[in-house]
C-alpha atoms as a PDB file:
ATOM      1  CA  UNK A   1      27.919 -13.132   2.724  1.00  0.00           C
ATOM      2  CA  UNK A   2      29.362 -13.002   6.207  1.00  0.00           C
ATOM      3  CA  UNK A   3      27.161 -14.828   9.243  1.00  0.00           C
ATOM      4  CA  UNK A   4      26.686 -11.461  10.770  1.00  0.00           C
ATOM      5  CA  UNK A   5      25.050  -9.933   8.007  1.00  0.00           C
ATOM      6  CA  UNK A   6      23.130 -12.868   7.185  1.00  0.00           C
ATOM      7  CA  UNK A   7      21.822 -12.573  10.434  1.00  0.00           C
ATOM      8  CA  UNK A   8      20.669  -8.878  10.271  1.00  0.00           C
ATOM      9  CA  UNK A   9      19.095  -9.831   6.907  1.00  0.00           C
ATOM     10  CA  UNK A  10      17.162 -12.447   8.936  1.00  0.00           C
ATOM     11  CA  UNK A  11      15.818 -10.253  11.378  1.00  0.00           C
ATOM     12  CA  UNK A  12      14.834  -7.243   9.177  1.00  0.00           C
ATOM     13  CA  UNK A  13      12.689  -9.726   6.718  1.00  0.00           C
ATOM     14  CA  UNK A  14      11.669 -11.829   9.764  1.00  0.00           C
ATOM     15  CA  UNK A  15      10.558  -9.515  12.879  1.00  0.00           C
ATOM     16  CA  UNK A  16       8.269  -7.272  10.073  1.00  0.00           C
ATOM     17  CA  UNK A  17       7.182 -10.762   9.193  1.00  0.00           C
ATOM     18  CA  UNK A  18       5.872 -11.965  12.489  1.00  0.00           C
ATOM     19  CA  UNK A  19       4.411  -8.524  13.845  1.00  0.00           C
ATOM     20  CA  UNK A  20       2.515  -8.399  10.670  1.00  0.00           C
ATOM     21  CA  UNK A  21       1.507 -11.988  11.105  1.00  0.00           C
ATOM     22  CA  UNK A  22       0.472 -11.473  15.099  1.00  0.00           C
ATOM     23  CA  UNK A  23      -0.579  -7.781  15.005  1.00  0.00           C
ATOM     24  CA  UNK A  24      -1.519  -6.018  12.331  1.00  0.00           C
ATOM     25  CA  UNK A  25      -5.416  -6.966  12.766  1.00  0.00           C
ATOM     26  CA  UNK A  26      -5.294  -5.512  16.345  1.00  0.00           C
ATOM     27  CA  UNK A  27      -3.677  -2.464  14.678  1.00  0.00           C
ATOM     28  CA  UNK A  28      -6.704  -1.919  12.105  1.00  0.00           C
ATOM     29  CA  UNK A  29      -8.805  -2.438  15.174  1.00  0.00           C
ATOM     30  CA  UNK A  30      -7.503   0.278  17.440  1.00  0.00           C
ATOM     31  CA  UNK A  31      -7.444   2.750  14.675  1.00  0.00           C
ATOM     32  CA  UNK A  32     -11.012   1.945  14.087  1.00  0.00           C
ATOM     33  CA  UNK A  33     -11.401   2.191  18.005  1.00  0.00           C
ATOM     34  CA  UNK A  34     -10.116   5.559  18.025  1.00  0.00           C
ATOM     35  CA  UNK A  35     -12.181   6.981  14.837  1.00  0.00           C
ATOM     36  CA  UNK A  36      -9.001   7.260  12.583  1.00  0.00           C
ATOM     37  CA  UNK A  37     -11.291   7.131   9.543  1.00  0.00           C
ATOM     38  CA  UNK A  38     -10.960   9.067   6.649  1.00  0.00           C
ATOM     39  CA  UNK A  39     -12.405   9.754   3.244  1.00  0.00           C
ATOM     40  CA  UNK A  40     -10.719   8.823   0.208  1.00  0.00           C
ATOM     41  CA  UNK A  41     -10.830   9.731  -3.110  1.00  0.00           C
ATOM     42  CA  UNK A  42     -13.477   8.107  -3.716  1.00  0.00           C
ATOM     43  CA  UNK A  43     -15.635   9.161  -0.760  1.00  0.00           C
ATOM     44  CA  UNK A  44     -15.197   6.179   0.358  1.00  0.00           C
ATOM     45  CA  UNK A  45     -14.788   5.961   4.524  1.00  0.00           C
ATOM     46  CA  UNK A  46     -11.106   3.946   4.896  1.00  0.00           C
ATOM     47  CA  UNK A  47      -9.006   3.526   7.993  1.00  0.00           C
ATOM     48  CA  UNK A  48      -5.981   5.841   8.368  1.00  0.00           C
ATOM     49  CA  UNK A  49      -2.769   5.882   9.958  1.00  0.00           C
ATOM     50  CA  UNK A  50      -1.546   2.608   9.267  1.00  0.00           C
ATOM     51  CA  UNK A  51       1.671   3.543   8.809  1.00  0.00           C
ATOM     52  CA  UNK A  52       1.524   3.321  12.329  1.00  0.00           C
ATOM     53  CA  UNK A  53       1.561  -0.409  12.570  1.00  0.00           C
ATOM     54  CA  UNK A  54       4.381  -0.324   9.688  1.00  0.00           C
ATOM     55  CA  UNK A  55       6.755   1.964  11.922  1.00  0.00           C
ATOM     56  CA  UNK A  56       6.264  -0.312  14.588  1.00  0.00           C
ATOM     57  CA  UNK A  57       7.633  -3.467  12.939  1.00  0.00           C
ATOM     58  CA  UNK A  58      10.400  -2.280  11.257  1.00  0.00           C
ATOM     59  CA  UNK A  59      11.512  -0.416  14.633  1.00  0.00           C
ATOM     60  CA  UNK A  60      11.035  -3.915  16.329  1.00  0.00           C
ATOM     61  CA  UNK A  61      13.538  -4.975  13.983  1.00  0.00           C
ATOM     62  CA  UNK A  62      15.510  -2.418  13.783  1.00  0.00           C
ATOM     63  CA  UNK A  63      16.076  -2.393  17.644  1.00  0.00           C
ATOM     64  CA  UNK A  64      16.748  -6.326  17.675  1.00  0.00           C
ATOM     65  CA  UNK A  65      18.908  -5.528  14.645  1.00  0.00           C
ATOM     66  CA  UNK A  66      21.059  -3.206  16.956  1.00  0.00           C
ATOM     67  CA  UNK A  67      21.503  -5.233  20.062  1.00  0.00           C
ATOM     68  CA  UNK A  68      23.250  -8.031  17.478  1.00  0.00           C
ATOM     69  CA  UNK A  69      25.354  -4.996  16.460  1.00  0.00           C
ATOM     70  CA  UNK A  70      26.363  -4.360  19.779  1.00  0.00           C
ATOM     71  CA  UNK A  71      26.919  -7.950  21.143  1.00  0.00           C
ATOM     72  CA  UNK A  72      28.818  -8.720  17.456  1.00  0.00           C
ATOM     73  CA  UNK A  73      31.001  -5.283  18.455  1.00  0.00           C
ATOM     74  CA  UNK A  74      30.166  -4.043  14.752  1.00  0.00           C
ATOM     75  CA  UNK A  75      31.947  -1.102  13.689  1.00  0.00           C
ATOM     76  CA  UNK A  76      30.847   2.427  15.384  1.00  0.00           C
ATOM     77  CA  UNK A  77      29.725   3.970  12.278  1.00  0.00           C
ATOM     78  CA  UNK A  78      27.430   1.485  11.297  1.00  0.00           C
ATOM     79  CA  UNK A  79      25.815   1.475  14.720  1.00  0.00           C
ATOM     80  CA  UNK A  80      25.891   5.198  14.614  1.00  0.00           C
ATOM     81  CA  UNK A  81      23.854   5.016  11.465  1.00  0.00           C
ATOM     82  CA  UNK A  82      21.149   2.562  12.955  1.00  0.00           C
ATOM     83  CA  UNK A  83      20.687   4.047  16.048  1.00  0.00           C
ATOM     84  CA  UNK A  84      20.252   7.673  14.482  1.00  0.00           C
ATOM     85  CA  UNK A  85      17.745   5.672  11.460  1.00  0.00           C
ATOM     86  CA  UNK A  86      15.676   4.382  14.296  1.00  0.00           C
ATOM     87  CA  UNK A  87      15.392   7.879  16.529  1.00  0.00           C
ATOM     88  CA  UNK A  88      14.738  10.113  13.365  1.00  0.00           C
ATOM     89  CA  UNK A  89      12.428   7.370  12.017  1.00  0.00           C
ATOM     90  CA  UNK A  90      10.439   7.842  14.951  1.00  0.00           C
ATOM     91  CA  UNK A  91      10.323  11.255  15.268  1.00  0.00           C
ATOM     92  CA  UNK A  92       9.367  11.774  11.648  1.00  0.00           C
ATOM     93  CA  UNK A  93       6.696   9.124  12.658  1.00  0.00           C
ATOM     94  CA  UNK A  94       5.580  11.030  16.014  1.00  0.00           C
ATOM     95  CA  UNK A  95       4.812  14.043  13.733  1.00  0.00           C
ATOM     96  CA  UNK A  96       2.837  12.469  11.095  1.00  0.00           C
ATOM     97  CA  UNK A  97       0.839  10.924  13.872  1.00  0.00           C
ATOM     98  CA  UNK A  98      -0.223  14.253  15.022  1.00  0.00           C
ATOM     99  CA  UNK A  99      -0.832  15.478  11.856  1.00  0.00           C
ATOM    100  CA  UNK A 100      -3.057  12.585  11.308  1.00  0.00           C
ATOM    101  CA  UNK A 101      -4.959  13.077  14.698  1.00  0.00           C
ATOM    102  CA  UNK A 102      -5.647  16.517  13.930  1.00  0.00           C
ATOM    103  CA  UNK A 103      -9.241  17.533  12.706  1.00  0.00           C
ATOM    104  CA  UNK A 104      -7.986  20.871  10.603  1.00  0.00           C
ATOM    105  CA  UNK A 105      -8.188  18.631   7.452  1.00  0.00           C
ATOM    106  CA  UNK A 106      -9.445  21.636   4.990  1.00  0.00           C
ATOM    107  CA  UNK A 107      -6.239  23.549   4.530  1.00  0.00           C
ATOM    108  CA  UNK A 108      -4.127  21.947   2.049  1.00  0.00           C
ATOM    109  CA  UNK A 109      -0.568  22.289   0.576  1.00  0.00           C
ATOM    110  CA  UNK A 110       1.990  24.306   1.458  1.00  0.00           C
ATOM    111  CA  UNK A 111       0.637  27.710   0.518  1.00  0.00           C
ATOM    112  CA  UNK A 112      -2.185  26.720   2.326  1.00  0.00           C
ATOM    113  CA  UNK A 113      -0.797  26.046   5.472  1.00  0.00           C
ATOM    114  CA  UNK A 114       1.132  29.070   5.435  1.00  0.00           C
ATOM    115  CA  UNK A 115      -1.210  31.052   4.490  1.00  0.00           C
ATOM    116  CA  UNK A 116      -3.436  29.610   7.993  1.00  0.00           C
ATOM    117  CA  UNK A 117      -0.098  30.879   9.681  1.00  0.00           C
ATOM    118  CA  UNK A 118       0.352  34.445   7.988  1.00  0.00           C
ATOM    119  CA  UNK A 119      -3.452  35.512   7.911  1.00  0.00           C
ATOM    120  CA  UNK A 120      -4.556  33.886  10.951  1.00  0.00           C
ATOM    121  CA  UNK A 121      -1.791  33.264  13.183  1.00  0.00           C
ATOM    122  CA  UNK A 122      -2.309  29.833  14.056  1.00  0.00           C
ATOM    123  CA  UNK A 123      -0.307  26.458  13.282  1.00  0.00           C
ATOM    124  CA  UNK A 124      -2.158  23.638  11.419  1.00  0.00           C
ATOM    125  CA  UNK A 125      -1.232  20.346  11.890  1.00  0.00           C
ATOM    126  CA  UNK A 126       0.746  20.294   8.581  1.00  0.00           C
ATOM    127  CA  UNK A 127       2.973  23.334   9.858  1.00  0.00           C
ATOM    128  CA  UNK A 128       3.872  21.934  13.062  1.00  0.00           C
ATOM    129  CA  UNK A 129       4.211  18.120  10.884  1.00  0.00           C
ATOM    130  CA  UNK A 130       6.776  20.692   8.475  1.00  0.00           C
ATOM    131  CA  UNK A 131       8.426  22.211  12.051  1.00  0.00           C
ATOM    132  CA  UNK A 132       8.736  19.144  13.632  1.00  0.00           C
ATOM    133  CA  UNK A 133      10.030  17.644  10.037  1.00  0.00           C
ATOM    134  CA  UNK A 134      12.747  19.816   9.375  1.00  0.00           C
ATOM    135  CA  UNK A 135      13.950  19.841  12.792  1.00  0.00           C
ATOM    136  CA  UNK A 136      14.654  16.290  13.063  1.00  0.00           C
ATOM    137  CA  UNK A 137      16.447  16.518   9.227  1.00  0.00           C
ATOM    138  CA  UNK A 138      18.318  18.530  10.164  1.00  0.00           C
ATOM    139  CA  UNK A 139      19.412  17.429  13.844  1.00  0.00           C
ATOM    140  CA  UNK A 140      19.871  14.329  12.160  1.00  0.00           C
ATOM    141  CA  UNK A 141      22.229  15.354   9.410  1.00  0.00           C
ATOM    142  CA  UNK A 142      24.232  17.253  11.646  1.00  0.00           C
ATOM    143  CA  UNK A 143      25.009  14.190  13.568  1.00  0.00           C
ATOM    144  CA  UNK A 144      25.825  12.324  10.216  1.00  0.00           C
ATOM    145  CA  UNK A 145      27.275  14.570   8.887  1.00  0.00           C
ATOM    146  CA  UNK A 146      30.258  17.431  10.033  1.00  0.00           C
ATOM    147  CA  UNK A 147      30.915  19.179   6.766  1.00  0.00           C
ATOM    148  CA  UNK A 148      28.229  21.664   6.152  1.00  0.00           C
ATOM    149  CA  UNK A 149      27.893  20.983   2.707  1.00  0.00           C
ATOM    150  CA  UNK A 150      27.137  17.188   2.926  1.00  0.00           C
ATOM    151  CA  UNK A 151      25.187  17.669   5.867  1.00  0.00           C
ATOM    152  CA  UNK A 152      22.920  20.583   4.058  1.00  0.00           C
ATOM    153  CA  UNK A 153      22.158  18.286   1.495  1.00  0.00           C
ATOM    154  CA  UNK A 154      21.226  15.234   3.727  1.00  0.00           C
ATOM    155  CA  UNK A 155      18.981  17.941   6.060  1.00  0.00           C
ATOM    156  CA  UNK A 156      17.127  18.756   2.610  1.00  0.00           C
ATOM    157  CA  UNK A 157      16.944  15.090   1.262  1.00  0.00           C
ATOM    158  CA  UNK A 158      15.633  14.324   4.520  1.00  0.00           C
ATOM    159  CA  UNK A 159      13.009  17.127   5.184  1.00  0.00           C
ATOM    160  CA  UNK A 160      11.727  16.887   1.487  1.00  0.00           C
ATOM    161  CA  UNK A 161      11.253  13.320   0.790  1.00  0.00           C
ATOM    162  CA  UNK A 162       8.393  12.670   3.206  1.00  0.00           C
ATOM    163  CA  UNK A 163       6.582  15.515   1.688  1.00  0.00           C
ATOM    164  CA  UNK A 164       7.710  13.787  -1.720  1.00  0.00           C
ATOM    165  CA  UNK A 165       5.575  10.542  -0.409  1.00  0.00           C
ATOM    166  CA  UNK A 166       2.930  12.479   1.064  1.00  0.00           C
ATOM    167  CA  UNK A 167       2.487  14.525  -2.513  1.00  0.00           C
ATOM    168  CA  UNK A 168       1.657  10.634  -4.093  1.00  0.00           C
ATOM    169  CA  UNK A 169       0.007   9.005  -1.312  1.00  0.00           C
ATOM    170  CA  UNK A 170      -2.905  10.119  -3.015  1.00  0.00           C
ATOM    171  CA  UNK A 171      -3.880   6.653  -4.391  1.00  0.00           C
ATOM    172  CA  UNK A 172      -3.964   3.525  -3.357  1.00  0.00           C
ATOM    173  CA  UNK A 173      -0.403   2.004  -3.238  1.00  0.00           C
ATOM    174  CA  UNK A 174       1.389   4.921  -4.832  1.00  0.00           C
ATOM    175  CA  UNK A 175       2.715   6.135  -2.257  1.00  0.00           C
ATOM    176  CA  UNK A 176       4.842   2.384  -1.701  1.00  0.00           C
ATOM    177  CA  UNK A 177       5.457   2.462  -5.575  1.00  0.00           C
ATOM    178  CA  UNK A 178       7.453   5.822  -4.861  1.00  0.00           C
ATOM    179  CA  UNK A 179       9.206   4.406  -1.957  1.00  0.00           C
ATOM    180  CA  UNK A 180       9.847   1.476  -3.508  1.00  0.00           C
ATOM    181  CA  UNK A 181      11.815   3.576  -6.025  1.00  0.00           C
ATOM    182  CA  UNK A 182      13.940   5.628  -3.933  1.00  0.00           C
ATOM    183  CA  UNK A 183      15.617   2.514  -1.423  1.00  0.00           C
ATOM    184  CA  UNK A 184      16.105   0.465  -4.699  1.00  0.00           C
ATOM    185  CA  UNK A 185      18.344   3.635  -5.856  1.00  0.00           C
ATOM    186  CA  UNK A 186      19.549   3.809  -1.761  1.00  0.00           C
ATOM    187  CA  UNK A 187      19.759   0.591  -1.651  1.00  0.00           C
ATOM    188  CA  UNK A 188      21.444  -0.320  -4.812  1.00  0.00           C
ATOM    189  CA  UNK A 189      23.816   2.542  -4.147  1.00  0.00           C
ATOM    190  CA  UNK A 190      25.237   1.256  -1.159  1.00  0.00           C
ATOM    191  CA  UNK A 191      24.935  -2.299  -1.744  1.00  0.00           C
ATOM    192  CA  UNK A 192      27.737  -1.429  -5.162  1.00  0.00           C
ATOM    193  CA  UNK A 193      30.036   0.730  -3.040  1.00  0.00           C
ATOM    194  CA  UNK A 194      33.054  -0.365  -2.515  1.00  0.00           C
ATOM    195  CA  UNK A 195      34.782  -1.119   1.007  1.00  0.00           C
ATOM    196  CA  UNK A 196      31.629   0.978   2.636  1.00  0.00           C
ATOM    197  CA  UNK A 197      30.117  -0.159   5.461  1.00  0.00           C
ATOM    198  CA  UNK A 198      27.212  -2.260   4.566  1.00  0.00           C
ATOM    199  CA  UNK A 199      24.653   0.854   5.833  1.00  0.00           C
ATOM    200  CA  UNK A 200      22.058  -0.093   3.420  1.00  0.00           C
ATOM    201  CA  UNK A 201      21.153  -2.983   5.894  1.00  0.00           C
ATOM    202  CA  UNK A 202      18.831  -0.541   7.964  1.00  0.00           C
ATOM    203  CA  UNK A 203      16.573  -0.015   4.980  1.00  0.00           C
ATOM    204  CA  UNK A 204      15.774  -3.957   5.198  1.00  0.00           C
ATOM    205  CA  UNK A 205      12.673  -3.652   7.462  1.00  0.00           C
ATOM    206  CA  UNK A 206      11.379  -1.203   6.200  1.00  0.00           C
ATOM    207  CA  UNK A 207      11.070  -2.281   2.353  1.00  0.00           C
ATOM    208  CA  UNK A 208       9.759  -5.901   4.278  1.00  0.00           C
ATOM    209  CA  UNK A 209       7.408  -3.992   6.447  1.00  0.00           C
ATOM    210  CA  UNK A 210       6.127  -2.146   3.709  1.00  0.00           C
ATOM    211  CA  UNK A 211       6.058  -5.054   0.928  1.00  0.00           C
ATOM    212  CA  UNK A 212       3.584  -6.657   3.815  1.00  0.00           C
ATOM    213  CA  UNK A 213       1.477  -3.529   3.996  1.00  0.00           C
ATOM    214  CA  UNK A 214       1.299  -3.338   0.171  1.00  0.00           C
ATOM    215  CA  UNK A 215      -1.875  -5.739  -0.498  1.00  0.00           C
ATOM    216  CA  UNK A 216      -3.869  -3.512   2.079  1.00  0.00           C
ATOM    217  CA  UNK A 217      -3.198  -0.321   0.614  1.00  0.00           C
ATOM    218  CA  UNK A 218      -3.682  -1.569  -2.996  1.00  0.00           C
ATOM    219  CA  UNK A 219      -6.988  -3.120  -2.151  1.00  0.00           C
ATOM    220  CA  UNK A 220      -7.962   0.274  -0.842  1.00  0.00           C
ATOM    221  CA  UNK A 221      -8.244  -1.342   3.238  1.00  0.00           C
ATOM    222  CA  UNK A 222      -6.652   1.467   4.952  1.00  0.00           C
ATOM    223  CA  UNK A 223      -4.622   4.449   4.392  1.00  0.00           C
ATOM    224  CA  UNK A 224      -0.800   5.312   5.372  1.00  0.00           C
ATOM    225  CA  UNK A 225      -1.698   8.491   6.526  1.00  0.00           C
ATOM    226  CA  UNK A 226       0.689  11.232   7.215  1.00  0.00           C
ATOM    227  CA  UNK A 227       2.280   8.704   9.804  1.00  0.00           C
ATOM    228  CA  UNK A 228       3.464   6.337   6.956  1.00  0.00           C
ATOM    229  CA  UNK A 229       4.441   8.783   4.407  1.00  0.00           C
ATOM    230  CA  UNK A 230       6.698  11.297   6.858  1.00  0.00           C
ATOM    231  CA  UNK A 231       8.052   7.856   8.061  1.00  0.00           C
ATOM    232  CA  UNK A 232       8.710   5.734   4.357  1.00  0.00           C
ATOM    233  CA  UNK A 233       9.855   9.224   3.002  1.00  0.00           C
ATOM    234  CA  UNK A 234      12.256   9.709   5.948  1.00  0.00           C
ATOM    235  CA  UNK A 235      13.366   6.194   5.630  1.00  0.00           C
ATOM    236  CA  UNK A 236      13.853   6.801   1.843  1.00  0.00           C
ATOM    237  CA  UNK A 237      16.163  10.008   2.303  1.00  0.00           C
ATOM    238  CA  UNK A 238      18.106   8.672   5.109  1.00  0.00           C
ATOM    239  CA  UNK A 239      18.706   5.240   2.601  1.00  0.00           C
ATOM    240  CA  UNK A 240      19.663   8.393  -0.437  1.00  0.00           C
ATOM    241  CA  UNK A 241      21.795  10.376   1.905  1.00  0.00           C
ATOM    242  CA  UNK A 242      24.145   7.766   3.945  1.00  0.00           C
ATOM    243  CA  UNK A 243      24.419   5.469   0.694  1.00  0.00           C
ATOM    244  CA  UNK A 244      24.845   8.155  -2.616  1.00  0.00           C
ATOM    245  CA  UNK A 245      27.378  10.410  -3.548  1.00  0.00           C
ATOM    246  CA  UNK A 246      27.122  13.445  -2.492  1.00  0.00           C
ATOM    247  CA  UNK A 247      26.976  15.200  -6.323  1.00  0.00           C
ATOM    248  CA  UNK A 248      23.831  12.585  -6.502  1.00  0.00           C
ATOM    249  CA  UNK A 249      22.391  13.589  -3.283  1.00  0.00           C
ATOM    250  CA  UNK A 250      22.407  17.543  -4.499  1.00  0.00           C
ATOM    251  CA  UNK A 251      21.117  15.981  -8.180  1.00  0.00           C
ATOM    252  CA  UNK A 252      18.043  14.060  -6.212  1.00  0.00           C
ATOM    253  CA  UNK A 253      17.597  16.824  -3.783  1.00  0.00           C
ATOM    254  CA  UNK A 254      17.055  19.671  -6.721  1.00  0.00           C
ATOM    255  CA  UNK A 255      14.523  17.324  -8.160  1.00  0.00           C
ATOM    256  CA  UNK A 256      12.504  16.704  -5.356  1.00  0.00           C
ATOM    257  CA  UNK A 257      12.596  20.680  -5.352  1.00  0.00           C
ATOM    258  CA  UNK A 258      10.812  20.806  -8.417  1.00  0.00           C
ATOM    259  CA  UNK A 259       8.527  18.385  -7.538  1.00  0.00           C
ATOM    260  CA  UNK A 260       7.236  20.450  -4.269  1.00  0.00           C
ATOM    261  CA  UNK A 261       7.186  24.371  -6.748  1.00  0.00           C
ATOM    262  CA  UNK A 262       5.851  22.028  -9.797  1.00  0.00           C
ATOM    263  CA  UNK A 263       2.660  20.300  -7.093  1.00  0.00           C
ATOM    264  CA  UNK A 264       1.519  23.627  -6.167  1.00  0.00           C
ATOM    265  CA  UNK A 265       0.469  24.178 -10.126  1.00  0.00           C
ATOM    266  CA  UNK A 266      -0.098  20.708 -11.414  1.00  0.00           C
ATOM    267  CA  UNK A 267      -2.226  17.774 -10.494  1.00  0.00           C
ATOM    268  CA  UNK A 268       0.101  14.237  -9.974  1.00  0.00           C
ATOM    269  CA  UNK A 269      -2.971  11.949 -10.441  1.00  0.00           C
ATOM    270  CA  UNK A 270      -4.093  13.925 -13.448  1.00  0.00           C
ATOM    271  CA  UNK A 271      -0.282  13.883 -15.248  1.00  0.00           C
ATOM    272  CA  UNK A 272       0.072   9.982 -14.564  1.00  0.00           C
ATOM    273  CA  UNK A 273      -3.217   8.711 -15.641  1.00  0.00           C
ATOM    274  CA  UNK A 274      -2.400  10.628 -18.912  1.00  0.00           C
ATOM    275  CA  UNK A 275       0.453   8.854 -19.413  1.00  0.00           C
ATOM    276  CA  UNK A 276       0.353   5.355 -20.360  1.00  0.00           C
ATOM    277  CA  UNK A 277       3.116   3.269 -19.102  1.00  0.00           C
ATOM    278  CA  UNK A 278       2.536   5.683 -15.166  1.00  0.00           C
ATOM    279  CA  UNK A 279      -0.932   4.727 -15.503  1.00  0.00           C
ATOM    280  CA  UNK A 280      -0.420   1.220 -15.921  1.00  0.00           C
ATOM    281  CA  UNK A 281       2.553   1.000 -13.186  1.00  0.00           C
ATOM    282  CA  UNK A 282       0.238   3.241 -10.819  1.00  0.00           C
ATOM    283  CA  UNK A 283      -3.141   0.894 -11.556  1.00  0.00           C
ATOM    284  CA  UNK A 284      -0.762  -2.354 -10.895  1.00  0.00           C
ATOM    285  CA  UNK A 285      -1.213  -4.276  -8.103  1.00  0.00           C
ATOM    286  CA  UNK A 286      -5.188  -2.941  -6.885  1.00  0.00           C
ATOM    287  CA  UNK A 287      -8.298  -5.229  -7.489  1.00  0.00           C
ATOM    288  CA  UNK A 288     -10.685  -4.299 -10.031  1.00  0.00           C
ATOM    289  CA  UNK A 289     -13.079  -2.795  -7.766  1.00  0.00           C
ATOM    290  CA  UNK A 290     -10.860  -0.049  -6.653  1.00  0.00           C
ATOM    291  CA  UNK A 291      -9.490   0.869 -10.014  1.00  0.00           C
END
């Protein structure tokens, strides 16, 4: 491993590492400050939008990440692939942040929402959070992408996947356990690629900022919110669609498909705690008392 990468390794682990260390209490605190509590499925009242304070570490790294790019003079399409990680990151973050400021919390799912739009004529937060979603994906994949097919698969991997996390998030911790899965298949995909450019390195603070976040959700302390799932599901399908083959991409894509017709019919939370083994992985990691 090169000094240069070693380096960008350093600062993805490290910067999440020392803003969690420093910050994340005043984070919890300001949420609290501005009545970002919600109910969860227990009843219980738990602070929201955390994924807030996750964003904002693993952009802090990101950012630093960059500048060492630039001094290093590291190859323009590896730069071009940070800098458009970090702007759609934030975007996908900006419009989970409204979504999770908003106080139309009674319509829910997609057929919901646009039903509220058909029958009354009026965006919920969750349609202008799917507006403002698929927008970015697919401003994003343009600029990655200028073949239409390979760019109309990254727009959908991108636009679907944070409604994939936001689908588990109901739990706590699942939603990480799902992101977890996706960048090890990103990750792992462009780690094993042959004479690529070593893209994957972007998904670095991320995973770190949300390994540190993973004790608080588990123990049931705060909430992602839509801020942290539009943002780790972004991160996920930008980590699926600049490190996978594209006949993967279109495989992953058509099953997160599925998984958005298949949640309007079935329950997740019902289907895993009937099965063993997704029981067991979902219950890992939370303390007794919020089993």
């Amino acid at each position: 491993m090169d000094a240069k990468l070693m380096a960008l390794l350093s600062l993805g682990v490290g910067v999440p590492a020392v803003g969690h260390w420093l910050l994340f209490s005043a984070f919890l605190e300001k949420l609290r400050q501005r009545g970002m509590i919600r109910k969860n499925y227990r009843g219980e009242d738990v602070v929201t939008g955390g994924g807030v304070a996750l964003f904002c570490h693993a952009a802090a790294a990101q950012a630093a990440m960059l500048l060492v790019c630039l001094i290093a003079a590291e190859e323009p399409a590896m730069l071009r692939v940070g800098v458009l990680f970090l702007a759609g990151s934030a975007s996908m973050a900006f419009w989970g942040w409204l979504d999770d400021c908003s106080s139309d919390k009674a319509v829910k799912g997609f057929r919901g929402h646009l039903g509220a739009l058909w029958k009354e004529r009026r965006m919920t937060g969750g349609m202008w959070k799917a507006w403002g979603g698929g927008s970015t994906a697919l401003l994003v994949s343009l600029a990655l992408y200028g073949e239409m097919l390979p760019a109309l698969a990254a727009a959908g991997l991108l636009a679907l996947s944070p409604n994939v996390l936001n689908m588990f998030d109901l739990r706590p911790a699942r939603a990480l356990k799902v992101f977890a899965l996706l960048a090890a298949v990103a990750v792992g995909g462009g780690a094993f690629a042959a004479g690529a450019a070593p893209c994957w390195v972007w998904m670095v603070p991320v995973a770190a900022a949300a390994a540190l976040v993973f004790r608080h959700d588990a123990a049931g302390r705060l909430m992602l919110g839509d801020t942290g799932a539009n943002y780790l599901g972004f991160a996920a399908g930008f980590g699926l669609a600049t490190n996978l083959p594209l006949a993967v991409q279109i495989a992953i894509l058509l099953v997160f498909a599925g998984l958005h017709l298949l949640a309007e019919f079935v329950s997740f939370s019902r289907v895993i705690q009937s099965v063993g083994w997704l029981n067991r992985l979902d219950q890992w990691g939370r303390p007794a008392e919020t089993k």
